[in-house]
C-alpha atoms as a PDB file:
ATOM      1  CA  UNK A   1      11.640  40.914 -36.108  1.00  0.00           C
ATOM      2  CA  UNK A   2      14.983  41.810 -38.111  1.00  0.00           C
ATOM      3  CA  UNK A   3      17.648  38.217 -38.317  1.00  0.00           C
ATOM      4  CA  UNK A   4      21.059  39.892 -37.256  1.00  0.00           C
ATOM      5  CA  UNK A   5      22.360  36.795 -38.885  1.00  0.00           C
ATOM      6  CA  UNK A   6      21.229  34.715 -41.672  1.00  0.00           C
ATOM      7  CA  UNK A   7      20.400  31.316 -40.331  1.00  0.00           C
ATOM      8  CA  UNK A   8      22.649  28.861 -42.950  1.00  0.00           C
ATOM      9  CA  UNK A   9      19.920  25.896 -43.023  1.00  0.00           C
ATOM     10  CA  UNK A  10      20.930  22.400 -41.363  1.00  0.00           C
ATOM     11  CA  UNK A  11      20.112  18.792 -43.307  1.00  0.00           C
ATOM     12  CA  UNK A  12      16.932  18.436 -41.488  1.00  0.00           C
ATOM     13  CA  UNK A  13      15.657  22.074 -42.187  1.00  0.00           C
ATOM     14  CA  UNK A  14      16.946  21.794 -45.740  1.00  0.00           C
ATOM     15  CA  UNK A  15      15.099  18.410 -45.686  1.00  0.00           C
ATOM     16  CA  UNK A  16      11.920  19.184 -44.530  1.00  0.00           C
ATOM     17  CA  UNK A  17      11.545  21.852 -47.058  1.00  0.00           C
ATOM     18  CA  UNK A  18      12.275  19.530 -49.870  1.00  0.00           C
ATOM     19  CA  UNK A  19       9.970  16.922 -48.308  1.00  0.00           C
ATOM     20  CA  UNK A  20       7.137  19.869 -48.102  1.00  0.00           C
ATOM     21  CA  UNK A  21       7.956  21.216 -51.102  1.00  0.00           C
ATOM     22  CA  UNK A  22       8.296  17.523 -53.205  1.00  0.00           C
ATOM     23  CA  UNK A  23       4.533  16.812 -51.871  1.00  0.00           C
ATOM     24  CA  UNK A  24       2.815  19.765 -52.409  1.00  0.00           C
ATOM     25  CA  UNK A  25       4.100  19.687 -56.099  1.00  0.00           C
ATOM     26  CA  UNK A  26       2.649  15.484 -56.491  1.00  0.00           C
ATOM     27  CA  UNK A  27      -0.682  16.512 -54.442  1.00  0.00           C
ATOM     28  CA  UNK A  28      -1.036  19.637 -57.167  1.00  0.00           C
ATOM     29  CA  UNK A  29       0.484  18.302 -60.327  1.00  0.00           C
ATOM     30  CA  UNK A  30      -1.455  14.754 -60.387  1.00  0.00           C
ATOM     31  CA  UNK A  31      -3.812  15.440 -62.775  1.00  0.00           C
ATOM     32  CA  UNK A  32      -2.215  14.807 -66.625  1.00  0.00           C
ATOM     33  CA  UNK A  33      -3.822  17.295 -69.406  1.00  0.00           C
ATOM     34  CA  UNK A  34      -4.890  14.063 -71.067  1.00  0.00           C
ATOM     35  CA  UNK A  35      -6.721  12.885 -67.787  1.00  0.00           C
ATOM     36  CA  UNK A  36      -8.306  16.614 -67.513  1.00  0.00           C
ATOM     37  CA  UNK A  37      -9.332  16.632 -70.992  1.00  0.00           C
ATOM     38  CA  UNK A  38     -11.525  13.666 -70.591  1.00  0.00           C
ATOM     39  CA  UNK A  39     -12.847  14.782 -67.677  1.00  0.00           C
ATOM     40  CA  UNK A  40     -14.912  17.126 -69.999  1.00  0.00           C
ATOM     41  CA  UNK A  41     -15.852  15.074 -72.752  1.00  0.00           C
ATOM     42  CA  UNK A  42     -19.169  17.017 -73.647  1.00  0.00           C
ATOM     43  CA  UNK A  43     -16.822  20.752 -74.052  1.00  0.00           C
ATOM     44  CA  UNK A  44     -15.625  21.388 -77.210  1.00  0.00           C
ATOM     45  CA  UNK A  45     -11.313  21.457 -77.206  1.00  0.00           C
ATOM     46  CA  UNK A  46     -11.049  25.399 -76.852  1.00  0.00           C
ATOM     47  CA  UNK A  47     -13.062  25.024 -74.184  1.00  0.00           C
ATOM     48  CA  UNK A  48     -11.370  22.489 -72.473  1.00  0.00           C
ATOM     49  CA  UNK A  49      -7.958  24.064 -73.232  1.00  0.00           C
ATOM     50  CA  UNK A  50      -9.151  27.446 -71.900  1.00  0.00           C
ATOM     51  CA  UNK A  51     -10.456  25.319 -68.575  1.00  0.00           C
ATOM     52  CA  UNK A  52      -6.914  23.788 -68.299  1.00  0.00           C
ATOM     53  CA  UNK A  53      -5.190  26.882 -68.486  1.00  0.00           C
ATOM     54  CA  UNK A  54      -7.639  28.310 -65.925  1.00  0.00           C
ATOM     55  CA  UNK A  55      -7.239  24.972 -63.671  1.00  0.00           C
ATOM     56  CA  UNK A  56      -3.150  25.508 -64.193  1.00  0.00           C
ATOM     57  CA  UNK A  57      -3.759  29.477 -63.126  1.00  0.00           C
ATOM     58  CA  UNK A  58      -5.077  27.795 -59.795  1.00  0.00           C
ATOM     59  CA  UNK A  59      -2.903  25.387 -59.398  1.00  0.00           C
ATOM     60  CA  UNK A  60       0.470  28.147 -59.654  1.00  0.00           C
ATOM     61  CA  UNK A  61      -1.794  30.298 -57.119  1.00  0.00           C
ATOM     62  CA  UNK A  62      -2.294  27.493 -54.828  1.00  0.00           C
ATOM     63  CA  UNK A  63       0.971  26.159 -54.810  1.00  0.00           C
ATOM     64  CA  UNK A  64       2.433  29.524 -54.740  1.00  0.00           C
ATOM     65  CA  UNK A  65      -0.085  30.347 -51.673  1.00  0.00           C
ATOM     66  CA  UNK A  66       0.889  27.032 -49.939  1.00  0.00           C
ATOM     67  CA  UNK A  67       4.420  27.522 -50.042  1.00  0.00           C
ATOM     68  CA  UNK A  68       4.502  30.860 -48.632  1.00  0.00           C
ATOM     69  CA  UNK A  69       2.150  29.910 -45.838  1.00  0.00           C
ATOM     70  CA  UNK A  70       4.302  26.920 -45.114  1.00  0.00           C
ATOM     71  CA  UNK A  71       7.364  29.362 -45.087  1.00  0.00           C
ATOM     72  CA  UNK A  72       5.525  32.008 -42.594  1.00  0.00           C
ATOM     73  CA  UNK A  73       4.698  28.652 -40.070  1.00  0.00           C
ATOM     74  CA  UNK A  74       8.872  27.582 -39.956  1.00  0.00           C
ATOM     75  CA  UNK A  75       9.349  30.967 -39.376  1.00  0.00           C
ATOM     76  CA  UNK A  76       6.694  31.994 -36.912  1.00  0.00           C
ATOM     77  CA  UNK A  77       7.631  28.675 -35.082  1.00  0.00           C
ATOM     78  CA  UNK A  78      10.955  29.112 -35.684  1.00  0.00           C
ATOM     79  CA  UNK A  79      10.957  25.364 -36.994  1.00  0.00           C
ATOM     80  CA  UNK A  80      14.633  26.222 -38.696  1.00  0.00           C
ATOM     81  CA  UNK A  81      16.454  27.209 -35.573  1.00  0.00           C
ATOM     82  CA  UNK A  82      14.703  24.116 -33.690  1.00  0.00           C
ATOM     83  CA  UNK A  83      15.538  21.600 -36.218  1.00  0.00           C
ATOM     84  CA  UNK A  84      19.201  22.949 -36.398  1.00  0.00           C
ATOM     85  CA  UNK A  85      19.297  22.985 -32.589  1.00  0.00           C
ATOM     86  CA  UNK A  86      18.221  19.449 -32.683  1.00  0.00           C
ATOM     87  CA  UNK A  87      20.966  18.646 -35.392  1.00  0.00           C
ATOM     88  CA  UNK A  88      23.927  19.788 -33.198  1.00  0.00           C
ATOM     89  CA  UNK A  89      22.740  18.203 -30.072  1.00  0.00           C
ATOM     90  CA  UNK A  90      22.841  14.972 -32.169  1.00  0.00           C
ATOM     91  CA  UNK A  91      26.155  15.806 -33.637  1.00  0.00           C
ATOM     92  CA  UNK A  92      27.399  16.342 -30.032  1.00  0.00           C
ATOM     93  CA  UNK A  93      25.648  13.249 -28.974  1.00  0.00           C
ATOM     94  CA  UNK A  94      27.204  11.668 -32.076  1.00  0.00           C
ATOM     95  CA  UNK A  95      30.683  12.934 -31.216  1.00  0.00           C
ATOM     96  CA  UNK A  96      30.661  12.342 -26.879  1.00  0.00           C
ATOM     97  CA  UNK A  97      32.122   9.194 -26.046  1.00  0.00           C
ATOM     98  CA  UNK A  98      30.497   8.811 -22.468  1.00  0.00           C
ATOM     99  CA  UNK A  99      27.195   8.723 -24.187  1.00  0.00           C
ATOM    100  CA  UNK A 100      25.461   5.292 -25.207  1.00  0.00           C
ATOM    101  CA  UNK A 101      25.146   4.216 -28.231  1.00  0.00           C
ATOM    102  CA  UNK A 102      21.908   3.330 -28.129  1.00  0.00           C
ATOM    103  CA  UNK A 103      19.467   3.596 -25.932  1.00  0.00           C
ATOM    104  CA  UNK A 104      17.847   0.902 -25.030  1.00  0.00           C
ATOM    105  CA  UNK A 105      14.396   0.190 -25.743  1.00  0.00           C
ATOM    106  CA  UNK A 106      14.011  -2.818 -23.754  1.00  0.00           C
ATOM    107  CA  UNK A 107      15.625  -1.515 -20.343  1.00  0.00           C
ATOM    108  CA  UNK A 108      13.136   1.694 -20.592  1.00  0.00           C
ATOM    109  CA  UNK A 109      10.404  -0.814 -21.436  1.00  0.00           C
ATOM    110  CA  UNK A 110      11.204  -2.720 -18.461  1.00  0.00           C
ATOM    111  CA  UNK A 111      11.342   0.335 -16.373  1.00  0.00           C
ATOM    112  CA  UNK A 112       8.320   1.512 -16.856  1.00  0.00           C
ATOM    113  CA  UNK A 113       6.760  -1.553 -16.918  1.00  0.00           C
ATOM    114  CA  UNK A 114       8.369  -1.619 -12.832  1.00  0.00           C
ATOM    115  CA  UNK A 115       7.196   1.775 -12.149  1.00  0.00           C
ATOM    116  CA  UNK A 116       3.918   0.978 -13.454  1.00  0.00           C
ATOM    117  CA  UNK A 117       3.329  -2.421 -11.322  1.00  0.00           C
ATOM    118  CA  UNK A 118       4.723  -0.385  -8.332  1.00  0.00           C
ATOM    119  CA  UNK A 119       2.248   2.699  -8.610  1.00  0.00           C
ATOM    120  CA  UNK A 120      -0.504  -0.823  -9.153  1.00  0.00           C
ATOM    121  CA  UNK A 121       0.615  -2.372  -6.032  1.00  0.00           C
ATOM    122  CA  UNK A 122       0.566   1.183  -4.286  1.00  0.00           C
ATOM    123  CA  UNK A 123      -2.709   1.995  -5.442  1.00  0.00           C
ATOM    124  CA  UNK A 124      -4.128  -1.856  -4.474  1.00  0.00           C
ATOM    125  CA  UNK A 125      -2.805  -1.522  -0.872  1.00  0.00           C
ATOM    126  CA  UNK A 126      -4.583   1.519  -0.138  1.00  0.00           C
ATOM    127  CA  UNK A 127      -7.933   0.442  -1.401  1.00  0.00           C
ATOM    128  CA  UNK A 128      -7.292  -2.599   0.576  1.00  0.00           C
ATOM    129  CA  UNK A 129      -6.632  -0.425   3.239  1.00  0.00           C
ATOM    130  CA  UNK A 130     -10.126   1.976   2.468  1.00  0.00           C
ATOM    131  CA  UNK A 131     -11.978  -1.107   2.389  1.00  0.00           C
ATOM    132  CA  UNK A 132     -10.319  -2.145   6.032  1.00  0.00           C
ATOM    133  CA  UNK A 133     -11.179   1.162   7.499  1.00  0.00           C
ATOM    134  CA  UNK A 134     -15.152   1.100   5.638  1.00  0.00           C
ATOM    135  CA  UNK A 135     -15.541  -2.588   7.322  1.00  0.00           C
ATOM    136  CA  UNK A 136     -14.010  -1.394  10.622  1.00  0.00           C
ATOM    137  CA  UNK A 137     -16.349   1.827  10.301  1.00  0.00           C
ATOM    138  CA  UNK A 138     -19.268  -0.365   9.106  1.00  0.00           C
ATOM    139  CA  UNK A 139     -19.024  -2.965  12.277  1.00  0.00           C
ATOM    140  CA  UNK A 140     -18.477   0.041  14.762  1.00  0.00           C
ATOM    141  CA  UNK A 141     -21.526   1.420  13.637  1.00  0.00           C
ATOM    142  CA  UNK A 142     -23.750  -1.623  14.022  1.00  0.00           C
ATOM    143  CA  UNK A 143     -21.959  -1.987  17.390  1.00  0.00           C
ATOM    144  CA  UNK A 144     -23.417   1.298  18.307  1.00  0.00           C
ATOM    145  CA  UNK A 145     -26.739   0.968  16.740  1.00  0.00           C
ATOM    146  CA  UNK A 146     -26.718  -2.553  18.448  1.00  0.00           C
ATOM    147  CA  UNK A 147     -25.887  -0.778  21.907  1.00  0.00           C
ATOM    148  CA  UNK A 148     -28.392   2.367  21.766  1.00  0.00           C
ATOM    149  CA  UNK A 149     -31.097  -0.190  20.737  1.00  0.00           C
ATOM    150  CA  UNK A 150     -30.520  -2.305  24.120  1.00  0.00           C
ATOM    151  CA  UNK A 151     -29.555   1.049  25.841  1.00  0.00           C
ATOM    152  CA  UNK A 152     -33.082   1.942  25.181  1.00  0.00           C
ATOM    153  CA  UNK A 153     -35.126  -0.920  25.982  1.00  0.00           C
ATOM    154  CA  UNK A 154     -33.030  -1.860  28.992  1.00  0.00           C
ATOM    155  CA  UNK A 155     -32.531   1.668  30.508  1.00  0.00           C
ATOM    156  CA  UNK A 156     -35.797   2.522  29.750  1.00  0.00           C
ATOM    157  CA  UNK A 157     -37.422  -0.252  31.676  1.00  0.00           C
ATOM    158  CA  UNK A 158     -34.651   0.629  34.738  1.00  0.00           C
ATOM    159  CA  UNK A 159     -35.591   4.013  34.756  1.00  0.00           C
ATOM    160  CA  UNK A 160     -38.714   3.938  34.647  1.00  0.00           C
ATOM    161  CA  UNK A 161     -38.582   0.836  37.471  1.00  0.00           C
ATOM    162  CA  UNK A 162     -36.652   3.412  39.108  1.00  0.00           C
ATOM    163  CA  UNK A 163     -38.942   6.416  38.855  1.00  0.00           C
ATOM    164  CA  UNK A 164     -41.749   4.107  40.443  1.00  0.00           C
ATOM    165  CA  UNK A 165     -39.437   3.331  43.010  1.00  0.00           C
ATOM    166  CA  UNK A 166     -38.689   6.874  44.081  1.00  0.00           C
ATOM    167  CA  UNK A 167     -42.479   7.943  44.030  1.00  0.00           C
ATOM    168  CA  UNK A 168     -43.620   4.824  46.293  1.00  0.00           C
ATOM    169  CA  UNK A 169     -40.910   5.929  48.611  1.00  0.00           C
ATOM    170  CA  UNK A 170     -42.087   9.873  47.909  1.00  0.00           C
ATOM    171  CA  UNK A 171     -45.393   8.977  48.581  1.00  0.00           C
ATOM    172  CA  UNK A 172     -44.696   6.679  51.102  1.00  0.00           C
ATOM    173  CA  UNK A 173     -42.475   9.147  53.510  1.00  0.00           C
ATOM    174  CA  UNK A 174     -45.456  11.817  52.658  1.00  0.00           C
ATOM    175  CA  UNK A 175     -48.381   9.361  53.833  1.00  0.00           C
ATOM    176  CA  UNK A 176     -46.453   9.145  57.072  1.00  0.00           C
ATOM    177  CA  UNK A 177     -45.844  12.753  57.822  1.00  0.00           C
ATOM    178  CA  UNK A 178     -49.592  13.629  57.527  1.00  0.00           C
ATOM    179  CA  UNK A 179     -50.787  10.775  59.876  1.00  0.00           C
ATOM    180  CA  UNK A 180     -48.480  11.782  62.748  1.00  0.00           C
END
């Protein structure tokens, strides 16, 4: 993708590159030639001097390899544009009089510390209510149990008091019809 324009870079941009750029160089240049030569005590000094320029060799690559890999991420995220984009809405911020100084901390703690009781209390009313309707359910169905249990022994004996009933009456309006 061609820029049209070239991008001037903001303070923060110009910032985080000089923050990048100031760590990579104390993370790779932290090791003295004095501190590398004694880390080979047992190599005779053209051999350690050949291994330093070697270890320097790497160093240049890595820092080299670093830096353009770091460049290729702000510019695949497009990390510039954001930053600068987030440097003129604070300039505007900076510059509108309607908008507060400050925000503050201690309002938004207290509001979410309200919604958060709120969604608490919401959430504790309808388990309350769950555990009303699983009680209600829960005595309803011993009810019924309670009922189909007496149903059964009291029905049963009734109907079966009335099935004895009917055949003594069958048999007895049968016995008479025969004899006459």
């Amino acid at each position: 993708m061609e820029k049209t324009k070239e991008e001037i870079p903001g303070t923060r941009q110009t910032n985080l590159k000089t923050a990048f750029e100031l760590g990579i160089h104390t993370l790779l240049t932290s090791c003295s030639k004095e501190a590398f030569c004694k880390a080979f005590p047992n190599f005779a000094p053209a051999e350690v001097e050949r291994l330093h320029r070697l270890f320097i060799q790497v160093i240049t690559s890595l820092h080299e390899g670093i830096e353009d890999e770091f460049e290729s991420l702000c510019v695949e995220t497009q990390t510039g544009s954001t930053l600068n984009m987030v440097e003129q809405l604070v300039e505007e911020q900076n510059l509108d009089p309607l908008f507060p100084e400050k925000s503050n901390v201690e309002e938004v703690r207290h509001y979410l510390s309200e919604a958060k009781q709120n969604e608490i209390n919401y959430l504790t009313t309808m388990l309350e209510t769950a555990e009303e309707q699983k009680r209600s359910i829960t005595s309803r169905l011993e009810i019924l149990k309670k009922e189909r249990h007496d149903f059964s022994d009291a029905a049963a004996t009734d109907i079966v008091n009335k099935i004895r009933t009917g055949n003594q009456k069958y048999n007895t309006n049968n016995n008479i019809g025969f004899n006459s």
